[in-house]
Protein backbone atom coordinates (compact mmCIF):
# COMPACT_ATOMS: atom_id res chain seq x y z
CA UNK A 1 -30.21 -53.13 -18.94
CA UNK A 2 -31.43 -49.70 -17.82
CA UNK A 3 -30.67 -51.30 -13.95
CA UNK A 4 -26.93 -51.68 -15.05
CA UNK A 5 -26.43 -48.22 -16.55
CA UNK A 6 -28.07 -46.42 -13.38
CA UNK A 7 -25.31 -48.52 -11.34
CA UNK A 8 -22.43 -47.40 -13.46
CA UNK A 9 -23.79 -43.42 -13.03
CA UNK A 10 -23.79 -44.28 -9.20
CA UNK A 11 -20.16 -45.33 -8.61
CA UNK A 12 -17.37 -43.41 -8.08
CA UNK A 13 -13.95 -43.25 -9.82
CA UNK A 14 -11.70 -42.84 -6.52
CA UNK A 15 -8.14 -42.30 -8.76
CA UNK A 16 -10.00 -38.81 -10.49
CA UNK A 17 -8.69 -35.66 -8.65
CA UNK A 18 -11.67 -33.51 -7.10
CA UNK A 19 -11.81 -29.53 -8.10
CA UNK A 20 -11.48 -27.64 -4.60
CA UNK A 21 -12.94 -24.31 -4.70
CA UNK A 22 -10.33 -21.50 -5.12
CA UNK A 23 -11.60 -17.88 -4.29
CA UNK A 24 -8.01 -16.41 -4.80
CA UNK A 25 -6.65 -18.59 -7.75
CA UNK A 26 -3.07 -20.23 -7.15
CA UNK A 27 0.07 -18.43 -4.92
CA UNK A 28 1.75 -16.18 -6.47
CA UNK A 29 5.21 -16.98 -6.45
CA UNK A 30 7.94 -14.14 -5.89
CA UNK A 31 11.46 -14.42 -6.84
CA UNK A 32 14.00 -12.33 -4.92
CA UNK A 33 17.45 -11.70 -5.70
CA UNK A 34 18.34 -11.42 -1.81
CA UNK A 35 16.35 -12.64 0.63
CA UNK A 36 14.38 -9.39 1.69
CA UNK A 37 16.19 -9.20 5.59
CA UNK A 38 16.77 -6.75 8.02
CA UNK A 39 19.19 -4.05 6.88
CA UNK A 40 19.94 -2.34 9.99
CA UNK A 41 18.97 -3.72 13.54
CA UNK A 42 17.88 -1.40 16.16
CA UNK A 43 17.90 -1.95 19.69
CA UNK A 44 15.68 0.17 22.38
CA UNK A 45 17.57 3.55 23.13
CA UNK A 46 19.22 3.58 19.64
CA UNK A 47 19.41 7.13 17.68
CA UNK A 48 17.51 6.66 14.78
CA UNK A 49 16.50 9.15 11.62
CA UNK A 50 12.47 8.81 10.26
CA UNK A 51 11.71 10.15 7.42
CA UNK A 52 8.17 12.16 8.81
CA UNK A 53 6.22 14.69 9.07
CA UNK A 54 7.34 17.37 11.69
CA UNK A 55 7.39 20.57 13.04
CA UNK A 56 10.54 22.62 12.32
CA UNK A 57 10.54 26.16 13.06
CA UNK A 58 6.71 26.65 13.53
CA UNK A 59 6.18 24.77 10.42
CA UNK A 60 5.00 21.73 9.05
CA UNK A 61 8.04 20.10 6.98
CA UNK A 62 8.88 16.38 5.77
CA UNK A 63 11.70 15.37 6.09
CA UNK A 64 14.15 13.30 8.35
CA UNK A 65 13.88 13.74 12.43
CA UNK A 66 16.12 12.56 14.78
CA UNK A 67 13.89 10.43 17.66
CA UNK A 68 14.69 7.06 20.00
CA UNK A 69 13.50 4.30 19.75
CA UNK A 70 11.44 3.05 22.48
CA UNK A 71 9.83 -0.17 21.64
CA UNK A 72 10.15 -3.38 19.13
CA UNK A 73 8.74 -6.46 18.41
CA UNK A 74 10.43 -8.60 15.55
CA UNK A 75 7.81 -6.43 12.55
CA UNK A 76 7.80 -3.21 14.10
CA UNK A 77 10.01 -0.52 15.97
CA UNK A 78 8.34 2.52 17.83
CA UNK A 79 10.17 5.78 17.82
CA UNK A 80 9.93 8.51 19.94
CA UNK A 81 10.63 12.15 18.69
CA UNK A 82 10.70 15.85 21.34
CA UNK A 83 9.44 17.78 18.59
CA UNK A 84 5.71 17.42 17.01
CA UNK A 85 5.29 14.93 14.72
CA UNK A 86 2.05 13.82 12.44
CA UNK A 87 0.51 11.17 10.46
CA UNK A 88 0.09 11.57 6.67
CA UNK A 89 -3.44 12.41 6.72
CA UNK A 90 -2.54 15.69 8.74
CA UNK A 91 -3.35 14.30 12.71
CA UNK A 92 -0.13 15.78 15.05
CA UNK A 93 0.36 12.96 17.20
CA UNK A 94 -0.18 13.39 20.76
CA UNK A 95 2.74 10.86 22.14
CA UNK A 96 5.20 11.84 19.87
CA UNK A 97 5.80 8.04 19.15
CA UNK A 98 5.48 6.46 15.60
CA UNK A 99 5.51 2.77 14.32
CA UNK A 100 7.90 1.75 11.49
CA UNK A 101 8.71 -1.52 10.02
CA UNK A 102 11.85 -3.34 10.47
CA UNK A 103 12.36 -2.80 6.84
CA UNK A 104 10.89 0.08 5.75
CA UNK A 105 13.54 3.03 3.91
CA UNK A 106 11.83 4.93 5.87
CA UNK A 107 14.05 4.47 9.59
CA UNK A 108 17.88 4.69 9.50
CA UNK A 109 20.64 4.12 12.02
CA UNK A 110 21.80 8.12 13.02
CA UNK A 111 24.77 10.02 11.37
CA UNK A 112 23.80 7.59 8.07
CA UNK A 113 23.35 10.99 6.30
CA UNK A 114 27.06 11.58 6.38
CA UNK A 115 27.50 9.03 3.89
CA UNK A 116 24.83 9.83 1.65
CA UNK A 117 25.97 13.56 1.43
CA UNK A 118 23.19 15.63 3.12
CA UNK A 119 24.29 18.66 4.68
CA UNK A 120 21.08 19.11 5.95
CA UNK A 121 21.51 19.30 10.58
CA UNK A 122 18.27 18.05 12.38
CA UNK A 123 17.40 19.72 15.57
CA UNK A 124 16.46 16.70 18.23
């Protein structure tokens, strides 16, 4: 009798699910009311406005800059700007060229500020 019971311990039940080993738990699902696409598209040699760090009159001012852009992939778009610009930690970049996603609010066609109201003029 003890044989039989050591044989039932010993097989397997093939139609019970296995437990894989999660590290992050299940997806998280999002729900979107638009499918989060590309508002403007840019094209190399486009005008663009970034809203940066620059230098403006000797000083250091945030705000939007005029630049080009110069390179994109389908994430990213380089811009180039003639006046100094810098990274958020304080570094003044030496190439005067900074990366922006597609989608970020922070890159916007040029002249868009004429429909938001700004009065504000950007030296190039």
């Amino acid at each position: 009798m003890t044989a039989k019971v050591l044989a039932n311990d010993r097989t397997h039940n093939y139609n019970k699910k296995q437990k894989k080993d999660t590290r992050g738990g299940p997806m998280a699902q999002f729900a979107f009311m638009r499918s989060p696409g590309v508002e403007h598209s840019f094209e190399v040699g486009d005008t663009v406005e970034v809203f940066c760090d620059h230098e403006k009159s000797s000083e250091r001012v945030r705000g939007w800059l005029k630049g080009i852009v110069v390179q994109l992939d389908n994430k990213m778009v380089a811009v180039q700007f003639r006046s100094n610009v810098f990274l958020t930690d304080g570094w003044m970049v030496p190439d005067k060229i900074l990366w922006y996603p597609i989608t970020s609010e922070h890159i916007r066609p040029s002249g868009t500020q004429k429909k938001l109201g700004s009065k504000e003029i950007l030296e190039y």
